[in-house]
C-alpha atoms as a PDB file:
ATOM      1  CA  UNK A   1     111.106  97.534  72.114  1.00  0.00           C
ATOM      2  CA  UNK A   2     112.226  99.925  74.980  1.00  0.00           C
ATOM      3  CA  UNK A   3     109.868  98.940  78.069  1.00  0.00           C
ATOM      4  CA  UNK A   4     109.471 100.732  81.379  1.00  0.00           C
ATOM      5  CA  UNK A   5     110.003  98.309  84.543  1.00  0.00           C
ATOM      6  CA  UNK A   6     109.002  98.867  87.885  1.00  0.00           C
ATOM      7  CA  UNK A   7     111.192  96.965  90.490  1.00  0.00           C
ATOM      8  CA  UNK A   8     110.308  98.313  93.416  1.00  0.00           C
ATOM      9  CA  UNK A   9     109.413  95.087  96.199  1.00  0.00           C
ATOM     10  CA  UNK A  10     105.604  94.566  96.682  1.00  0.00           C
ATOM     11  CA  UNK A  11     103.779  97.349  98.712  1.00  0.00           C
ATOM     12  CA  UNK A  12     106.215  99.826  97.827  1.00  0.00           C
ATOM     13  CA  UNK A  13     103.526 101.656  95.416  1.00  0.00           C
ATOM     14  CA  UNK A  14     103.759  99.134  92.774  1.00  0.00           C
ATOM     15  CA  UNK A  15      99.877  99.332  92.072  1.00  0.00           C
ATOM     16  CA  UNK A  16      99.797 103.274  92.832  1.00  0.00           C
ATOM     17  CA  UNK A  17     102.374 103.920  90.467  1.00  0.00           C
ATOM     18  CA  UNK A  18     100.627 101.507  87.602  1.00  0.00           C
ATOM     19  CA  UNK A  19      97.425 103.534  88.108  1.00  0.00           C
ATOM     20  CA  UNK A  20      99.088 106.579  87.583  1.00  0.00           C
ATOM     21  CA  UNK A  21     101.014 105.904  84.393  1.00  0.00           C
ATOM     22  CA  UNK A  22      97.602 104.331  82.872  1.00  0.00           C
ATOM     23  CA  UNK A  23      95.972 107.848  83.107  1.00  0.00           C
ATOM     24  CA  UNK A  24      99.142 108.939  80.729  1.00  0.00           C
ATOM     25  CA  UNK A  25      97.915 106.807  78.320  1.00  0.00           C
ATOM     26  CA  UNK A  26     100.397 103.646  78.614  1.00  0.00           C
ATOM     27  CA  UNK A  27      99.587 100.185  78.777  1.00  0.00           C
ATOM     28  CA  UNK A  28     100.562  98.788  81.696  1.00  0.00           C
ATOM     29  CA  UNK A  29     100.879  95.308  83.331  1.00  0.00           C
ATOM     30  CA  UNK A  30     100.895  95.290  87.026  1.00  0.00           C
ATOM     31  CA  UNK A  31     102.667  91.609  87.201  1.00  0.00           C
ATOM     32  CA  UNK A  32     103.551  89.822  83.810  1.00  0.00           C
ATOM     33  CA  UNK A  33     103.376  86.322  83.465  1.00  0.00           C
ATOM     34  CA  UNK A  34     103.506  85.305  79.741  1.00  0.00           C
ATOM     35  CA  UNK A  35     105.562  86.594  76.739  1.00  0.00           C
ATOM     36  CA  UNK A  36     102.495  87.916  75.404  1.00  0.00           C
ATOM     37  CA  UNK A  37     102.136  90.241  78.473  1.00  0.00           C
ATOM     38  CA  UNK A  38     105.593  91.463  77.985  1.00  0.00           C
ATOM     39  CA  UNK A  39     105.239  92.454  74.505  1.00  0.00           C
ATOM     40  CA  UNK A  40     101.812  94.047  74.881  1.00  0.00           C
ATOM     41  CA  UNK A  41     102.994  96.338  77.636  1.00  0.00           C
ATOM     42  CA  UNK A  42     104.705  99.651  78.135  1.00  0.00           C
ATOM     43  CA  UNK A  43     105.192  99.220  81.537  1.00  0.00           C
ATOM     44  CA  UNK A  44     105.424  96.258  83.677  1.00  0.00           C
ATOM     45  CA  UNK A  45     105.835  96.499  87.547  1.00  0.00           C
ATOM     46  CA  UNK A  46     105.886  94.193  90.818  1.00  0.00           C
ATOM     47  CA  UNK A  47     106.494  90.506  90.206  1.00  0.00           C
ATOM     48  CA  UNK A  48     108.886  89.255  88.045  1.00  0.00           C
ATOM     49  CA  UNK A  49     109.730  92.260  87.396  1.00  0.00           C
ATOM     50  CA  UNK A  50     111.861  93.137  91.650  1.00  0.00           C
ATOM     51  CA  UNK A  51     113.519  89.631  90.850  1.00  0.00           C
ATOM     52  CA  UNK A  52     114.653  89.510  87.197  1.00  0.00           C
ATOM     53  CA  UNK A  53     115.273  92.873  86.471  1.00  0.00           C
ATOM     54  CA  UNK A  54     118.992  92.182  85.093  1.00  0.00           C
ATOM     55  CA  UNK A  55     117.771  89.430  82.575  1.00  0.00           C
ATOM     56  CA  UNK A  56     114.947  91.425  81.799  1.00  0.00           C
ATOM     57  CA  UNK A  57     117.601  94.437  80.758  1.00  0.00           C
ATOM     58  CA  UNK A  58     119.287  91.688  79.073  1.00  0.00           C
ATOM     59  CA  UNK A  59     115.827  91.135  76.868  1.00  0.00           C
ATOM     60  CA  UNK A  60     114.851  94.844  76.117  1.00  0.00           C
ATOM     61  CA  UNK A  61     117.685  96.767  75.952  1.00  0.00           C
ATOM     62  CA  UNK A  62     117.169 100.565  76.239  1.00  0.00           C
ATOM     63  CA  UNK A  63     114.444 100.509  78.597  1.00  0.00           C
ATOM     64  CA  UNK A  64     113.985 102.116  81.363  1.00  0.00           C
ATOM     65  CA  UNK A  65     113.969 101.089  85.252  1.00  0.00           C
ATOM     66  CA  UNK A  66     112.220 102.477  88.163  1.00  0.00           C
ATOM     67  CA  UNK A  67     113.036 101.755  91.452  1.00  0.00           C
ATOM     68  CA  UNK A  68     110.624 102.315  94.578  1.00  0.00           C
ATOM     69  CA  UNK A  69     111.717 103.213  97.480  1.00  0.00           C
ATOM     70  CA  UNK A  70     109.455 103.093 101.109  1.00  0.00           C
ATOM     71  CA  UNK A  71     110.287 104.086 104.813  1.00  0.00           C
ATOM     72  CA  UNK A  72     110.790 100.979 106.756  1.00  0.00           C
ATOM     73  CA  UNK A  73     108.499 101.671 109.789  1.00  0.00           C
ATOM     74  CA  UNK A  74     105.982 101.769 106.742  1.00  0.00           C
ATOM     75  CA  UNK A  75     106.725  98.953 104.671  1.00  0.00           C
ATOM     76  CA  UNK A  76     107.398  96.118 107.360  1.00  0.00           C
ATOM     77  CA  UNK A  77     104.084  95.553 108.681  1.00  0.00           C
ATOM     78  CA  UNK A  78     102.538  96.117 104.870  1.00  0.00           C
ATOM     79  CA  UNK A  79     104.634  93.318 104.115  1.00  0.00           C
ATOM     80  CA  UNK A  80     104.392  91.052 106.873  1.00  0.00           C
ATOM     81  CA  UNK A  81     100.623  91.724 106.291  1.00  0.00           C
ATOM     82  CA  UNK A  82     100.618  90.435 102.336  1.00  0.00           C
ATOM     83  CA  UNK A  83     103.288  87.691 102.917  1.00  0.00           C
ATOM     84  CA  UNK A  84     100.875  85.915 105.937  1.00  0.00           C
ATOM     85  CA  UNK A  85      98.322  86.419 103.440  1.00  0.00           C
ATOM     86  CA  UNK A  86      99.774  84.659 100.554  1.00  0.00           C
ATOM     87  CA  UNK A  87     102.363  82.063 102.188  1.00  0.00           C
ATOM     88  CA  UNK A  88     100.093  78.716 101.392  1.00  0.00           C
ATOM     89  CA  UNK A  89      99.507  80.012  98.107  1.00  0.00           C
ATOM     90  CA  UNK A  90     103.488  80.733  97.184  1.00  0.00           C
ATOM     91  CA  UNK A  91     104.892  77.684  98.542  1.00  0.00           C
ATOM     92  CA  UNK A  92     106.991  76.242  95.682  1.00  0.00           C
ATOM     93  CA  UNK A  93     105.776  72.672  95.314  1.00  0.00           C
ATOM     94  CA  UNK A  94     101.699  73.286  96.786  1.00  0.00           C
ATOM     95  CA  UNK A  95     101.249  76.811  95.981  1.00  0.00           C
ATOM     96  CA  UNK A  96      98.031  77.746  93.548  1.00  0.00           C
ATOM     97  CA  UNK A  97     100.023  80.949  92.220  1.00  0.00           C
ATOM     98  CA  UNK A  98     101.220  81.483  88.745  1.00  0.00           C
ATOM     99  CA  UNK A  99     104.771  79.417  88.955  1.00  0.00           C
ATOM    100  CA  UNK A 100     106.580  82.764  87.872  1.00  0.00           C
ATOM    101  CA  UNK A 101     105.125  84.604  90.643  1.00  0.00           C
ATOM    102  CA  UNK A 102     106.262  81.732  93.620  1.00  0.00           C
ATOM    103  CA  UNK A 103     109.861  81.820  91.846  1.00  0.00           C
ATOM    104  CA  UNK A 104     109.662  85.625  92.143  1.00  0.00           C
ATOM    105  CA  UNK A 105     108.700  86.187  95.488  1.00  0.00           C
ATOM    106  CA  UNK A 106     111.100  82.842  96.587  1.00  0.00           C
ATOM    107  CA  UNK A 107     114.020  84.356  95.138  1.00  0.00           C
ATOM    108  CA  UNK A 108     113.936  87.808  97.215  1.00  0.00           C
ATOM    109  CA  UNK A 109     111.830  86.302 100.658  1.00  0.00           C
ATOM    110  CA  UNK A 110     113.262  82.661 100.454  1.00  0.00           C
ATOM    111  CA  UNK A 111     109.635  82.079 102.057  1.00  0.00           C
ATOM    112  CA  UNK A 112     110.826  78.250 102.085  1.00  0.00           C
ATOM    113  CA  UNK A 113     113.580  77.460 103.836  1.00  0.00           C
ATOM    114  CA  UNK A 114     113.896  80.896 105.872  1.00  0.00           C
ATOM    115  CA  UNK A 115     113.261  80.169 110.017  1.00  0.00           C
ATOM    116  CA  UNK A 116     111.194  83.072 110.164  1.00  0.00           C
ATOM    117  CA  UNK A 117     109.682  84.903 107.015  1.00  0.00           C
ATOM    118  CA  UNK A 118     107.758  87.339 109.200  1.00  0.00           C
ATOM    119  CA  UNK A 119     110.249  88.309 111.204  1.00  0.00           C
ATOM    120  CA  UNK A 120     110.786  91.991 110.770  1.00  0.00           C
ATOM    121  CA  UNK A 121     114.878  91.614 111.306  1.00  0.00           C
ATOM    122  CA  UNK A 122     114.340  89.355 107.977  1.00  0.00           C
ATOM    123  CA  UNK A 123     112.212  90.752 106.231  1.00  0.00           C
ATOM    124  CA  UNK A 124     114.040  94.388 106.319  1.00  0.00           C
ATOM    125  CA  UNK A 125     117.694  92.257 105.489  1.00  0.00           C
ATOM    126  CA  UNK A 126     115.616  91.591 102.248  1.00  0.00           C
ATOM    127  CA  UNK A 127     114.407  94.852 101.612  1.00  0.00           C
ATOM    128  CA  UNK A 128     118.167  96.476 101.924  1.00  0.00           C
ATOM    129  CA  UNK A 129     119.897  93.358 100.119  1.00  0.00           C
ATOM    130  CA  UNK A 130     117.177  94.019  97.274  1.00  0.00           C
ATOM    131  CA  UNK A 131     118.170  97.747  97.237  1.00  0.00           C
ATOM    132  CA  UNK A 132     121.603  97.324  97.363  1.00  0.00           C
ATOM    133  CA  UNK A 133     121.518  94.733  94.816  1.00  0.00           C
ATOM    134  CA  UNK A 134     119.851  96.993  92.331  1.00  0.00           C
ATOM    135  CA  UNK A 135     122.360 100.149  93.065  1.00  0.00           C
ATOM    136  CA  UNK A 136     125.256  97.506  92.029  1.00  0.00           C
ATOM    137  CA  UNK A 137     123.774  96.218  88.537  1.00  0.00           C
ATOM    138  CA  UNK A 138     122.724 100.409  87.760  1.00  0.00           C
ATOM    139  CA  UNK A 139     125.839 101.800  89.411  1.00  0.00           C
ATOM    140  CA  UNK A 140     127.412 104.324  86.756  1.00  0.00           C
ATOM    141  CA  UNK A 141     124.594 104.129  84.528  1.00  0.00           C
ATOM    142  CA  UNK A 142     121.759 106.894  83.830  1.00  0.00           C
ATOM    143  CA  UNK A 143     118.667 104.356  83.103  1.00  0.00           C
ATOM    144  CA  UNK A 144     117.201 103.926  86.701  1.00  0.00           C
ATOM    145  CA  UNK A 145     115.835 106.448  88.577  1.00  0.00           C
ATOM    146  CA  UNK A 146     114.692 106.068  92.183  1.00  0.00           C
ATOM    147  CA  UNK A 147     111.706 107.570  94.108  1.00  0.00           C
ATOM    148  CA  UNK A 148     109.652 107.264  97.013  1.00  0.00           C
ATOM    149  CA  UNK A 149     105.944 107.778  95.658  1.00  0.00           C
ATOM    150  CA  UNK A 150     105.125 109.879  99.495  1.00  0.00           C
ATOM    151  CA  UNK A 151     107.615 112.086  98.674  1.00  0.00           C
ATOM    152  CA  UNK A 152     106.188 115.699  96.904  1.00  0.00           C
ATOM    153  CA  UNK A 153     107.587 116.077  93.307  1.00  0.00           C
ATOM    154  CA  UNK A 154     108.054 112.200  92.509  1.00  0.00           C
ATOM    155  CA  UNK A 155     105.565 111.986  89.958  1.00  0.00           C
ATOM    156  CA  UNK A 156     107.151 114.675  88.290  1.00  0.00           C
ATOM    157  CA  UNK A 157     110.893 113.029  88.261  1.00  0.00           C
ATOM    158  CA  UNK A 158     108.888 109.866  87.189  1.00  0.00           C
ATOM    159  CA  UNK A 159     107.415 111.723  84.215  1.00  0.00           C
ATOM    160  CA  UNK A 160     110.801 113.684  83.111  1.00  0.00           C
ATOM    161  CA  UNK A 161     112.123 110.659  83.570  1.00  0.00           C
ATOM    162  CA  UNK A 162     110.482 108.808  81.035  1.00  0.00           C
ATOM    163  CA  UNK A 163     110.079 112.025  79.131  1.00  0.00           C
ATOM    164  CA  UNK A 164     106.351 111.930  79.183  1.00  0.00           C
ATOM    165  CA  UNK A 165     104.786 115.088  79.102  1.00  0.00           C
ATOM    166  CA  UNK A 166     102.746 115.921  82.631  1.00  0.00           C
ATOM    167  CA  UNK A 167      99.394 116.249  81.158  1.00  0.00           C
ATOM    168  CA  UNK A 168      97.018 113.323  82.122  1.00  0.00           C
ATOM    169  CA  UNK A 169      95.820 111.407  78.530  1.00  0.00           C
ATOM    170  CA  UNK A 170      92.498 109.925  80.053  1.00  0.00           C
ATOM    171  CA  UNK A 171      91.627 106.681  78.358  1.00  0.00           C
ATOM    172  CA  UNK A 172      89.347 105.936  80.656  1.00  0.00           C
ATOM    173  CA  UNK A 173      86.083 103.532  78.827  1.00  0.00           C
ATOM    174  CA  UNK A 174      82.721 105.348  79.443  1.00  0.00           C
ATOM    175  CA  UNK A 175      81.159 101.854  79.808  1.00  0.00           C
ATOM    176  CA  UNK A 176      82.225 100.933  83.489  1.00  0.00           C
ATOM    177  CA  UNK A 177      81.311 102.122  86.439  1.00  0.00           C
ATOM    178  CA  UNK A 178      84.254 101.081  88.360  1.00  0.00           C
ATOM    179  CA  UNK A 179      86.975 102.687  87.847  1.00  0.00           C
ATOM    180  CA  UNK A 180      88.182 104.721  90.326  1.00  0.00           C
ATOM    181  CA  UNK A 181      86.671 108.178  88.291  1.00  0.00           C
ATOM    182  CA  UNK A 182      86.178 109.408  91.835  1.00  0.00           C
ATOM    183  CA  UNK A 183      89.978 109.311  93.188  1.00  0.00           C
ATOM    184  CA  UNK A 184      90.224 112.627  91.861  1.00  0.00           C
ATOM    185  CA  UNK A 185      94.329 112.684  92.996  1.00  0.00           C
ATOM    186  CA  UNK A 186      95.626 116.111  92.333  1.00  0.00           C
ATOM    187  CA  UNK A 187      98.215 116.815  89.326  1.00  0.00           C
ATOM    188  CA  UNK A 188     101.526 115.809  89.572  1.00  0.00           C
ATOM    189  CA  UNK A 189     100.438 113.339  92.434  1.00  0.00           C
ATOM    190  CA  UNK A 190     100.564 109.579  92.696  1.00  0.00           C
ATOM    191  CA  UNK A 191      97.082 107.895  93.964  1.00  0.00           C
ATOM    192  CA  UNK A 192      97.091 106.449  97.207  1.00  0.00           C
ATOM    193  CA  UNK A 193      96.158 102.738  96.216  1.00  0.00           C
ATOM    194  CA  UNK A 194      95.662  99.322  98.364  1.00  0.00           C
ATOM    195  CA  UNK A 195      95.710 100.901 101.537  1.00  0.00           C
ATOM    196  CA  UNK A 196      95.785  99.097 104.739  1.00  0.00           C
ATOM    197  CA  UNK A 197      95.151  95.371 104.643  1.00  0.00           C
ATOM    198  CA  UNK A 198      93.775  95.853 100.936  1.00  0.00           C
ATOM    199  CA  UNK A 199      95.637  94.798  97.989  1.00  0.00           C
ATOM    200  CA  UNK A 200      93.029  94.049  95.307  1.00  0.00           C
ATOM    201  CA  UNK A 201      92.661  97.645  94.094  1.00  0.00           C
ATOM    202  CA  UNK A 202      94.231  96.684  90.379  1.00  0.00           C
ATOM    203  CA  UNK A 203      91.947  93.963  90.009  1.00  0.00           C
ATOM    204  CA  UNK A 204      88.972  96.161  90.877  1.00  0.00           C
ATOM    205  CA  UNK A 205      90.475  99.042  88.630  1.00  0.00           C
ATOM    206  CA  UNK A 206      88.440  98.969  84.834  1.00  0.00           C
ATOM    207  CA  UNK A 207      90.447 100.978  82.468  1.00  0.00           C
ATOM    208  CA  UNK A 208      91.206 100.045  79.133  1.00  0.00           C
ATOM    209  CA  UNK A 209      95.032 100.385  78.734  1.00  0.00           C
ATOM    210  CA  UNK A 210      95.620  97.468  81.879  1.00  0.00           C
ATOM    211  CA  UNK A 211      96.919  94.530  80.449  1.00  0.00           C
ATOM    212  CA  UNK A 212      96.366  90.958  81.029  1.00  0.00           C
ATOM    213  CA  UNK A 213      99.164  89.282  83.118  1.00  0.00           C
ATOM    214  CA  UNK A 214      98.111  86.116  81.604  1.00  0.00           C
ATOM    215  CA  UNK A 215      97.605  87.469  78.118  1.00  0.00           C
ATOM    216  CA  UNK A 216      98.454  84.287  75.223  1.00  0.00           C
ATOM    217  CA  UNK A 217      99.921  84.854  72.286  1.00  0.00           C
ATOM    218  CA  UNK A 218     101.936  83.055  69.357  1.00  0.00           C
ATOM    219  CA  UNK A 219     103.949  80.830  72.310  1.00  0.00           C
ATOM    220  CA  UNK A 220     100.253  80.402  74.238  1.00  0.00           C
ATOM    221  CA  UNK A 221     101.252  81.310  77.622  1.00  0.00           C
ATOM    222  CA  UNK A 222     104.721  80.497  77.587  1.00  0.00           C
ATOM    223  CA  UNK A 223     107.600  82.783  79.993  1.00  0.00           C
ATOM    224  CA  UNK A 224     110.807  83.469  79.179  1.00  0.00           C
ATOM    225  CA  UNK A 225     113.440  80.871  79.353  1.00  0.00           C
ATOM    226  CA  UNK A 226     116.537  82.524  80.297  1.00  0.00           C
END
């Protein structure tokens, strides 16, 4: 089944972008840990997704890719900010994360064995090895497209991109009372999601099309072995 993958590095607009294509009526995971989750979801963004995009094309051939794209001065201290935040938690051998999400974030940060994660030198190597990593697998071919979610008119390359007509499909449930009703973004607009030091606003976002990152299924909640 053709999927939609976001693989654009954390705090690029992963969760901004997620919440957007939810209100077109897709069912999106915003991290995917289990097979389950995979086949469940239209889209999938942020982690595994910025690390195994090639054996995930590999997997679901015909799908699409989407690439994020952020100014530097912008995205350095975002990420310095989430990395400090989650370092204990990622470390390979001690970590409490999902094992698929420390292998992720490992295999583009090397949080491990590099002398200085943090370091904003580092951490913007990562960023351009990252991007020029994906323009190499894509180069000649049609099925990525890249954006920068601040940018005006990237909702609407998203949308003709993955020839989705730009009328919102709310899907929103009646029955909870938080879920962002009162963003009120304007048309053809991305919301302007985990802002700051925040970066729980999927968690906190109800809306019946998110999918569980965890979800089980025939294989319980087994990953992919490439």
């Amino acid at each position: 089944m053709n999927k939609i993958f976001i693989i654009g590095l954390p705090r690029t607009g992963t969760t901004s972008i997620s919440v957007a294509l939810l209100d077109y009526g897709f069912k999106v995971a915003h991290t995917a840990y289990t097979k389950r989750a995979f086949e469940v979801a239209d889209v999938i963004s942020d982690s595994p997704c910025f690390s195994d995009y090639q054996q995930l094309d590999k997997l679901f051939p015909g799908s699409k890719f989407v690439y994020l794209e952020r100014d530097l001065a912008g995205w350095l201290p975002s990420i310095q900010m989430l990395l400090k935040k989650m370092q204990l938690n990622l470390d390979l051998k001690t970590g409490v994360f999902n094992p698929v999400m420390k292998r992720s974030f490992n295999a583009i940060f090397a949080l491990s064995t590099a002398a200085d994660p943090f370091n904003a030198d580092y951490l913007q190597a990562c960023y351009l090895a990252h991007k020029r990593d994906v323009m190499d697998y894509f180069s000649a071919r049609d099925d990525l497209l890249m954006i920068n979610l601040s940018h005006q008119g990237s909702l609407g390359a998203l949308l003709s991109f993955i020839e989705q007509t730009p009328t919102l499909i709310s899907t929103r449930s009646k029955n909870t009372d938080a879920d962002f009703t009162q963003l009120n973004y304007p048309p053809l607009s991305f919301p302007h999601l985990n802002k700051g030091k925040h970066v729980a606003d999927w968690r906190e976002y109800k809306h019946p099309n998110k999918v569980n990152p965890n979800s089980a299924g025939k294989d319980r909640r087994q990953f992919f072995d490439y």
